[in-house]
C-alpha atoms as a PDB file:
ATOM      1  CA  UNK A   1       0.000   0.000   0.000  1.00  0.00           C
ATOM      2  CA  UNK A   2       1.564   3.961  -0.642  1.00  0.00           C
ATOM      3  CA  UNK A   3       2.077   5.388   1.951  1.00  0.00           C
ATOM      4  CA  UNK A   4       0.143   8.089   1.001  1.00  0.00           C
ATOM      5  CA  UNK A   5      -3.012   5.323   1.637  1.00  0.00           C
ATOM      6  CA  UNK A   6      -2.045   5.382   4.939  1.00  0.00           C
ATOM      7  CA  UNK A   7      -4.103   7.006   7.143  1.00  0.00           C
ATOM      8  CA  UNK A   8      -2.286   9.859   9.406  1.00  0.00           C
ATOM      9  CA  UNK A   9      -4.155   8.692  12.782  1.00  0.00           C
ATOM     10  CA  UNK A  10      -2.348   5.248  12.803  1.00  0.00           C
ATOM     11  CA  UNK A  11       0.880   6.889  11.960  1.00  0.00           C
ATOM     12  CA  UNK A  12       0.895   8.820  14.025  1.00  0.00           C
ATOM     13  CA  UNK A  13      -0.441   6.258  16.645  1.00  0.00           C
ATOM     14  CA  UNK A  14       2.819   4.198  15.706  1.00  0.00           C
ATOM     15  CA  UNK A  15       5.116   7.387  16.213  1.00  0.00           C
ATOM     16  CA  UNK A  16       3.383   7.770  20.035  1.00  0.00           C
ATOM     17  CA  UNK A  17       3.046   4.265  20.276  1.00  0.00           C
ATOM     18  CA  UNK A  18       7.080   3.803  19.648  1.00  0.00           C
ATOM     19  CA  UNK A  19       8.017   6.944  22.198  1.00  0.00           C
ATOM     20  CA  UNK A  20       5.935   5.605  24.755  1.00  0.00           C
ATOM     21  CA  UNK A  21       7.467   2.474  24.590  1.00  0.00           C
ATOM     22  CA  UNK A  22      10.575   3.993  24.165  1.00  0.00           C
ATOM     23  CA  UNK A  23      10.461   6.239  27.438  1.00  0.00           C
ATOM     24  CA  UNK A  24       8.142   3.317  29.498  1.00  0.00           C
ATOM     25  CA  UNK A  25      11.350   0.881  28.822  1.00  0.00           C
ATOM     26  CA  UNK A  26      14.348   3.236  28.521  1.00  0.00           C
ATOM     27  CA  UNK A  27      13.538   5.288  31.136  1.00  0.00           C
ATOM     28  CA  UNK A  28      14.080   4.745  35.193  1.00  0.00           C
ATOM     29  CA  UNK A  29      12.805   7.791  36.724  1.00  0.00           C
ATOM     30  CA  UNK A  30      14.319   8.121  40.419  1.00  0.00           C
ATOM     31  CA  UNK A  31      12.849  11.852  41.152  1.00  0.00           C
ATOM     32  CA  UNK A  32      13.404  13.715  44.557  1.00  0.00           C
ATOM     33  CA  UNK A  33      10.842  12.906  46.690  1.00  0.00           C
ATOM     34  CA  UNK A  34      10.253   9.493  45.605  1.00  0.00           C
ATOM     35  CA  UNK A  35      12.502   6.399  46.551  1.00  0.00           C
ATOM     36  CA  UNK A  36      12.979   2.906  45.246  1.00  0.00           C
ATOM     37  CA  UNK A  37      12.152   1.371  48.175  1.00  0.00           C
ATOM     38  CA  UNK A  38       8.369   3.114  48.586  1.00  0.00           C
ATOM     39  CA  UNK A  39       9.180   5.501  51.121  1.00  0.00           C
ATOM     40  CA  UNK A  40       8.714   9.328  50.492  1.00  0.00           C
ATOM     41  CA  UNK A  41      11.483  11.671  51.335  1.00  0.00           C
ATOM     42  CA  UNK A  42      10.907  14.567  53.780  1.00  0.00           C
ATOM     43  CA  UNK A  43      10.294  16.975  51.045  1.00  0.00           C
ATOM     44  CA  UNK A  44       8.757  16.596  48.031  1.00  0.00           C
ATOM     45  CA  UNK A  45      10.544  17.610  44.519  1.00  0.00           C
ATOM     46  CA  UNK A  46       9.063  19.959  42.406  1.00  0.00           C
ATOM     47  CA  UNK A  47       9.010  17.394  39.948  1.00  0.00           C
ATOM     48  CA  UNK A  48       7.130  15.092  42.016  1.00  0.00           C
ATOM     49  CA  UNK A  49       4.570  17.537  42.371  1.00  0.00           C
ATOM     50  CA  UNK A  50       4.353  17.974  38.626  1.00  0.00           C
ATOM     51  CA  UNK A  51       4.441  14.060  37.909  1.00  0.00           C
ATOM     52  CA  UNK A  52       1.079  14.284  41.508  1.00  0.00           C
ATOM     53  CA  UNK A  53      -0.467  16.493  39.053  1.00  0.00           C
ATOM     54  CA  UNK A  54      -0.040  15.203  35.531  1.00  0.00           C
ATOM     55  CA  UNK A  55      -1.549  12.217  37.225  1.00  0.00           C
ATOM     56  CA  UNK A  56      -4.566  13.857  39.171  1.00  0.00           C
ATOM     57  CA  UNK A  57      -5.653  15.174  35.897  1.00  0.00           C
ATOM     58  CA  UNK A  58      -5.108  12.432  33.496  1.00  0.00           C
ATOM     59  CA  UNK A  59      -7.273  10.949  36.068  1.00  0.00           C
ATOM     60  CA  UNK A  60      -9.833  13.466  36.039  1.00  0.00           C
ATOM     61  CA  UNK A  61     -10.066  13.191  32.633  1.00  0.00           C
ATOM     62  CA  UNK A  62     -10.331   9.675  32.728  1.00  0.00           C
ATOM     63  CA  UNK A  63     -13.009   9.871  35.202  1.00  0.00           C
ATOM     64  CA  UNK A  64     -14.929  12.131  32.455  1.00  0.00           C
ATOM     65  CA  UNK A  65     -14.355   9.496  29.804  1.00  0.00           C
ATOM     66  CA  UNK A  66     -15.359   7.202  31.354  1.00  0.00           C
ATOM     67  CA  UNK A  67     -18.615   8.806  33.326  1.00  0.00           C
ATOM     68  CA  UNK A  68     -19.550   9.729  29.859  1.00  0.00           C
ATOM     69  CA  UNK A  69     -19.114   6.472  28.196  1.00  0.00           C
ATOM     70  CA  UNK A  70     -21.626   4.928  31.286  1.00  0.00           C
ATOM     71  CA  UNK A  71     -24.162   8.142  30.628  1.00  0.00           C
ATOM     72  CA  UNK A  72     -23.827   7.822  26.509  1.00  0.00           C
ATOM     73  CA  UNK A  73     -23.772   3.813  25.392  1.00  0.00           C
ATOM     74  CA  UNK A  74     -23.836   4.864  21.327  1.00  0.00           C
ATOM     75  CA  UNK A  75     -20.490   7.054  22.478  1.00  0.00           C
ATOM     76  CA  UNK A  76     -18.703   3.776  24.352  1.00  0.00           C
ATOM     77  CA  UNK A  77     -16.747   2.564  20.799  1.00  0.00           C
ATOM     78  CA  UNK A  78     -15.147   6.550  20.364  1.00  0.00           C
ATOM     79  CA  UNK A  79     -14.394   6.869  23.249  1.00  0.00           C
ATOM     80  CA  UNK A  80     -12.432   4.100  23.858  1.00  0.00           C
ATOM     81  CA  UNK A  81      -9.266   5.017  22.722  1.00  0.00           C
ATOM     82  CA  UNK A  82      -9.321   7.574  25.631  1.00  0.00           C
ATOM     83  CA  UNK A  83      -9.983   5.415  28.067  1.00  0.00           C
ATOM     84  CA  UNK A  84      -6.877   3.432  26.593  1.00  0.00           C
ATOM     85  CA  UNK A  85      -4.444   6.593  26.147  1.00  0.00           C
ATOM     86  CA  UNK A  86      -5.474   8.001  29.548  1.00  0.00           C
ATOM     87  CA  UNK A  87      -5.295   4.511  31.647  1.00  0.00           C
ATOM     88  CA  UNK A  88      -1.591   3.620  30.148  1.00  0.00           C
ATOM     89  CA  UNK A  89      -0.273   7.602  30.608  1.00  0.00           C
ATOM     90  CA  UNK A  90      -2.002   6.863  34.372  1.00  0.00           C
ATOM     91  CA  UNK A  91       0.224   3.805  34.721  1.00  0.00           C
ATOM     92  CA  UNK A  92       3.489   5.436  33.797  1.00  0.00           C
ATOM     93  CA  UNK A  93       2.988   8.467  35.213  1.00  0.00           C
ATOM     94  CA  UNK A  94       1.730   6.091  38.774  1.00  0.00           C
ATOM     95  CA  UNK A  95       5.437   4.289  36.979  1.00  0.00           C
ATOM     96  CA  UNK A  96       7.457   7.538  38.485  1.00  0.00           C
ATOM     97  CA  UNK A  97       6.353   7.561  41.813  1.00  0.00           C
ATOM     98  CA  UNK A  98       3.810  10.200  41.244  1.00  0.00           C
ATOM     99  CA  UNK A  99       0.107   9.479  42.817  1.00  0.00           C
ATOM    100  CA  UNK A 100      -3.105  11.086  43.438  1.00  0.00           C
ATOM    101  CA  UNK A 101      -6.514  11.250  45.203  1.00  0.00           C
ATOM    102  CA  UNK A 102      -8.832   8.763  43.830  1.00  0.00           C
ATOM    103  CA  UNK A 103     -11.125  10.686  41.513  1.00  0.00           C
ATOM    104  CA  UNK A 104     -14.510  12.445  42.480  1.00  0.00           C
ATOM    105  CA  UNK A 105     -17.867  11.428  40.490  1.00  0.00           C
ATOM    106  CA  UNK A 106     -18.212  14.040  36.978  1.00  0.00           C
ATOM    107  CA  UNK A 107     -21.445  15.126  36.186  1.00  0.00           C
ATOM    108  CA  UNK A 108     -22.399  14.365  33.059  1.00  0.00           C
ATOM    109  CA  UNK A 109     -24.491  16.402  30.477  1.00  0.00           C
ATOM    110  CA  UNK A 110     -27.910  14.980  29.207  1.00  0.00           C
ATOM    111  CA  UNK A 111     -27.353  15.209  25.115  1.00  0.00           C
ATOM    112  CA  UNK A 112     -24.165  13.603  23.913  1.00  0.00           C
ATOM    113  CA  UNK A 113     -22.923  16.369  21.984  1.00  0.00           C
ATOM    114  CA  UNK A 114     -23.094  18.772  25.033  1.00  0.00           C
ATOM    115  CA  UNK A 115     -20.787  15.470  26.809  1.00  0.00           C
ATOM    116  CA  UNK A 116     -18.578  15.212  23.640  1.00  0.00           C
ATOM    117  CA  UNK A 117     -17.535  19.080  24.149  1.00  0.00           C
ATOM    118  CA  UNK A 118     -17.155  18.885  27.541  1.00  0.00           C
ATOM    119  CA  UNK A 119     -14.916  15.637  27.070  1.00  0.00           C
ATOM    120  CA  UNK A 120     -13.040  17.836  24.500  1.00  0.00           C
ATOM    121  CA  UNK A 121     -12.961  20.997  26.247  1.00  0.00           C
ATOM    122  CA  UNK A 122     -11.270  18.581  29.184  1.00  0.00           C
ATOM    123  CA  UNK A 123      -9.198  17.155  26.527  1.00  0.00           C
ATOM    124  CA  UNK A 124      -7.734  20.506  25.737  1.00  0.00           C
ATOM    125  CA  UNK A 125      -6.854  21.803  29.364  1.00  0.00           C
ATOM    126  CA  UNK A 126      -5.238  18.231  30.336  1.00  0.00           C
ATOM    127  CA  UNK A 127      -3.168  18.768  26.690  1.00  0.00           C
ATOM    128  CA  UNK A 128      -2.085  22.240  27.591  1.00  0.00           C
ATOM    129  CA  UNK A 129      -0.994  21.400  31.228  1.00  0.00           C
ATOM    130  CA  UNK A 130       0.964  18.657  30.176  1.00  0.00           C
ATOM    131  CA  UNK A 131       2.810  20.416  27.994  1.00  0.00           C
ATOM    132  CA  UNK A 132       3.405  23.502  30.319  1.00  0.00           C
ATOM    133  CA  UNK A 133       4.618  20.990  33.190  1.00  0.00           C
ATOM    134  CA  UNK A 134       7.218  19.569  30.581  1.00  0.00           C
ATOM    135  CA  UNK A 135       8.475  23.019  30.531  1.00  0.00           C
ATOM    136  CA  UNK A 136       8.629  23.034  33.963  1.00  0.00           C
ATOM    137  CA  UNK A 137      10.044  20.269  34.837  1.00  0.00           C
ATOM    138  CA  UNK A 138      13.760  20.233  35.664  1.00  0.00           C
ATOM    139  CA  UNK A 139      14.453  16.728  35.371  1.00  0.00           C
ATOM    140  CA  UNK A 140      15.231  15.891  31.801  1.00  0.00           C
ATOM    141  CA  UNK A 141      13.523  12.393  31.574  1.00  0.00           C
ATOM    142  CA  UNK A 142      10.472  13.930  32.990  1.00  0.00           C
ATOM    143  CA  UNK A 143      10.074  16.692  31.018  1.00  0.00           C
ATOM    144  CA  UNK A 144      10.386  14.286  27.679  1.00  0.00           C
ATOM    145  CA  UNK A 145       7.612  12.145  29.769  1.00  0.00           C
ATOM    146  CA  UNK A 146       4.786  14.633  30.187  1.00  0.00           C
ATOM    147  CA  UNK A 147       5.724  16.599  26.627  1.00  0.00           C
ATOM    148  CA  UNK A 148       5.281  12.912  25.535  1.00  0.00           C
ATOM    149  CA  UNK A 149       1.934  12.523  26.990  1.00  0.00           C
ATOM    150  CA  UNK A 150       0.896  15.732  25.852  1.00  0.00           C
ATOM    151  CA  UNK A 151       1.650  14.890  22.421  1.00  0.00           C
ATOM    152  CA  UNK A 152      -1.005  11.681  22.544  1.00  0.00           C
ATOM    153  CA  UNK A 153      -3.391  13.815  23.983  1.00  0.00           C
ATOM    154  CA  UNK A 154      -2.971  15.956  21.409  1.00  0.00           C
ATOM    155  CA  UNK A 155      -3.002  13.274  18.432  1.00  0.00           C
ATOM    156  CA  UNK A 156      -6.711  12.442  20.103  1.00  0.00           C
ATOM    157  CA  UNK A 157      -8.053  15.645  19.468  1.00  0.00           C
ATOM    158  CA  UNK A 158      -6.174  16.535  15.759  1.00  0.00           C
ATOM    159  CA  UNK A 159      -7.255  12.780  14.564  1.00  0.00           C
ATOM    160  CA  UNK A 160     -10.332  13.603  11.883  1.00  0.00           C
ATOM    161  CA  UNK A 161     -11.806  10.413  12.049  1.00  0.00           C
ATOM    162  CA  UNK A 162     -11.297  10.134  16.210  1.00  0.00           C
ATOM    163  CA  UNK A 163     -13.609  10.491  19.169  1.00  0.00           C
ATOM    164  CA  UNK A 164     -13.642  14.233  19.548  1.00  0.00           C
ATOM    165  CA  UNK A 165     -14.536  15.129  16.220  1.00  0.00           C
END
Protein backbone atom coordinates (compact mmCIF):
# COMPACT_ATOMS: atom_id res chain seq x y z
CA UNK A 1 0.00 0.00 0.00
CA UNK A 2 1.56 3.96 -0.64
CA UNK A 3 2.08 5.39 1.95
CA UNK A 4 0.14 8.09 1.00
CA UNK A 5 -3.01 5.32 1.64
CA UNK A 6 -2.05 5.38 4.94
CA UNK A 7 -4.10 7.01 7.14
CA UNK A 8 -2.29 9.86 9.41
CA UNK A 9 -4.16 8.69 12.78
CA UNK A 10 -2.35 5.25 12.80
CA UNK A 11 0.88 6.89 11.96
CA UNK A 12 0.89 8.82 14.03
CA UNK A 13 -0.44 6.26 16.65
CA UNK A 14 2.82 4.20 15.71
CA UNK A 15 5.12 7.39 16.21
CA UNK A 16 3.38 7.77 20.03
CA UNK A 17 3.05 4.26 20.28
CA UNK A 18 7.08 3.80 19.65
CA UNK A 19 8.02 6.94 22.20
CA UNK A 20 5.93 5.60 24.75
CA UNK A 21 7.47 2.47 24.59
CA UNK A 22 10.58 3.99 24.17
CA UNK A 23 10.46 6.24 27.44
CA UNK A 24 8.14 3.32 29.50
CA UNK A 25 11.35 0.88 28.82
CA UNK A 26 14.35 3.24 28.52
CA UNK A 27 13.54 5.29 31.14
CA UNK A 28 14.08 4.74 35.19
CA UNK A 29 12.81 7.79 36.72
CA UNK A 30 14.32 8.12 40.42
CA UNK A 31 12.85 11.85 41.15
CA UNK A 32 13.40 13.72 44.56
CA UNK A 33 10.84 12.91 46.69
CA UNK A 34 10.25 9.49 45.60
CA UNK A 35 12.50 6.40 46.55
CA UNK A 36 12.98 2.91 45.25
CA UNK A 37 12.15 1.37 48.17
CA UNK A 38 8.37 3.11 48.59
CA UNK A 39 9.18 5.50 51.12
CA UNK A 40 8.71 9.33 50.49
CA UNK A 41 11.48 11.67 51.34
CA UNK A 42 10.91 14.57 53.78
CA UNK A 43 10.29 16.97 51.04
CA UNK A 44 8.76 16.60 48.03
CA UNK A 45 10.54 17.61 44.52
CA UNK A 46 9.06 19.96 42.41
CA UNK A 47 9.01 17.39 39.95
CA UNK A 48 7.13 15.09 42.02
CA UNK A 49 4.57 17.54 42.37
CA UNK A 50 4.35 17.97 38.63
CA UNK A 51 4.44 14.06 37.91
CA UNK A 52 1.08 14.28 41.51
CA UNK A 53 -0.47 16.49 39.05
CA UNK A 54 -0.04 15.20 35.53
CA UNK A 55 -1.55 12.22 37.23
CA UNK A 56 -4.57 13.86 39.17
CA UNK A 57 -5.65 15.17 35.90
CA UNK A 58 -5.11 12.43 33.50
CA UNK A 59 -7.27 10.95 36.07
CA UNK A 60 -9.83 13.47 36.04
CA UNK A 61 -10.07 13.19 32.63
CA UNK A 62 -10.33 9.68 32.73
CA UNK A 63 -13.01 9.87 35.20
CA UNK A 64 -14.93 12.13 32.46
CA UNK A 65 -14.36 9.50 29.80
CA UNK A 66 -15.36 7.20 31.35
CA UNK A 67 -18.61 8.81 33.33
CA UNK A 68 -19.55 9.73 29.86
CA UNK A 69 -19.11 6.47 28.20
CA UNK A 70 -21.63 4.93 31.29
CA UNK A 71 -24.16 8.14 30.63
CA UNK A 72 -23.83 7.82 26.51
CA UNK A 73 -23.77 3.81 25.39
CA UNK A 74 -23.84 4.86 21.33
CA UNK A 75 -20.49 7.05 22.48
CA UNK A 76 -18.70 3.78 24.35
CA UNK A 77 -16.75 2.56 20.80
CA UNK A 78 -15.15 6.55 20.36
CA UNK A 79 -14.39 6.87 23.25
CA UNK A 80 -12.43 4.10 23.86
CA UNK A 81 -9.27 5.02 22.72
CA UNK A 82 -9.32 7.57 25.63
CA UNK A 83 -9.98 5.42 28.07
CA UNK A 84 -6.88 3.43 26.59
CA UNK A 85 -4.44 6.59 26.15
CA UNK A 86 -5.47 8.00 29.55
CA UNK A 87 -5.30 4.51 31.65
CA UNK A 88 -1.59 3.62 30.15
CA UNK A 89 -0.27 7.60 30.61
CA UNK A 90 -2.00 6.86 34.37
CA UNK A 91 0.22 3.81 34.72
CA UNK A 92 3.49 5.44 33.80
CA UNK A 93 2.99 8.47 35.21
CA UNK A 94 1.73 6.09 38.77
CA UNK A 95 5.44 4.29 36.98
CA UNK A 96 7.46 7.54 38.48
CA UNK A 97 6.35 7.56 41.81
CA UNK A 98 3.81 10.20 41.24
CA UNK A 99 0.11 9.48 42.82
CA UNK A 100 -3.11 11.09 43.44
CA UNK A 101 -6.51 11.25 45.20
CA UNK A 102 -8.83 8.76 43.83
CA UNK A 103 -11.13 10.69 41.51
CA UNK A 104 -14.51 12.44 42.48
CA UNK A 105 -17.87 11.43 40.49
CA UNK A 106 -18.21 14.04 36.98
CA UNK A 107 -21.45 15.13 36.19
CA UNK A 108 -22.40 14.37 33.06
CA UNK A 109 -24.49 16.40 30.48
CA UNK A 110 -27.91 14.98 29.21
CA UNK A 111 -27.35 15.21 25.12
CA UNK A 112 -24.17 13.60 23.91
CA UNK A 113 -22.92 16.37 21.98
CA UNK A 114 -23.09 18.77 25.03
CA UNK A 115 -20.79 15.47 26.81
CA UNK A 116 -18.58 15.21 23.64
CA UNK A 117 -17.54 19.08 24.15
CA UNK A 118 -17.15 18.89 27.54
CA UNK A 119 -14.92 15.64 27.07
CA UNK A 120 -13.04 17.84 24.50
CA UNK A 121 -12.96 21.00 26.25
CA UNK A 122 -11.27 18.58 29.18
CA UNK A 123 -9.20 17.15 26.53
CA UNK A 124 -7.73 20.51 25.74
CA UNK A 125 -6.85 21.80 29.36
CA UNK A 126 -5.24 18.23 30.34
CA UNK A 127 -3.17 18.77 26.69
CA UNK A 128 -2.09 22.24 27.59
CA UNK A 129 -0.99 21.40 31.23
CA UNK A 130 0.96 18.66 30.18
CA UNK A 131 2.81 20.42 27.99
CA UNK A 132 3.40 23.50 30.32
CA UNK A 133 4.62 20.99 33.19
CA UNK A 134 7.22 19.57 30.58
CA UNK A 135 8.48 23.02 30.53
CA UNK A 136 8.63 23.03 33.96
CA UNK A 137 10.04 20.27 34.84
CA UNK A 138 13.76 20.23 35.66
CA UNK A 139 14.45 16.73 35.37
CA UNK A 140 15.23 15.89 31.80
CA UNK A 141 13.52 12.39 31.57
CA UNK A 142 10.47 13.93 32.99
CA UNK A 143 10.07 16.69 31.02
CA UNK A 144 10.39 14.29 27.68
CA UNK A 145 7.61 12.15 29.77
CA UNK A 146 4.79 14.63 30.19
CA UNK A 147 5.72 16.60 26.63
CA UNK A 148 5.28 12.91 25.53
CA UNK A 149 1.93 12.52 26.99
CA UNK A 150 0.90 15.73 25.85
CA UNK A 151 1.65 14.89 22.42
CA UNK A 152 -1.01 11.68 22.54
CA UNK A 153 -3.39 13.81 23.98
CA UNK A 154 -2.97 15.96 21.41
CA UNK A 155 -3.00 13.27 18.43
CA UNK A 156 -6.71 12.44 20.10
CA UNK A 157 -8.05 15.64 19.47
CA UNK A 158 -6.17 16.53 15.76
CA UNK A 159 -7.26 12.78 14.56
CA UNK A 160 -10.33 13.60 11.88
CA UNK A 161 -11.81 10.41 12.05
CA UNK A 162 -11.30 10.13 16.21
CA UNK A 163 -13.61 10.49 19.17
CA UNK A 164 -13.64 14.23 19.55
CA UNK A 165 -14.54 15.13 16.22
Amino acid sequence: MPASAVPRATRRAAVLGALTGALLTGCDLDLPGSSSDGTASPAPSPDLELADAALAATDQALALVTAVRSAHPALRSRLDPLVALHRAHGQVLTDTGASAPPSSPVPVPRRSGQALRQVRAREQGLQLDLAGWSVAAQDGALARLLAVLSAGVAQQLADPGGALR
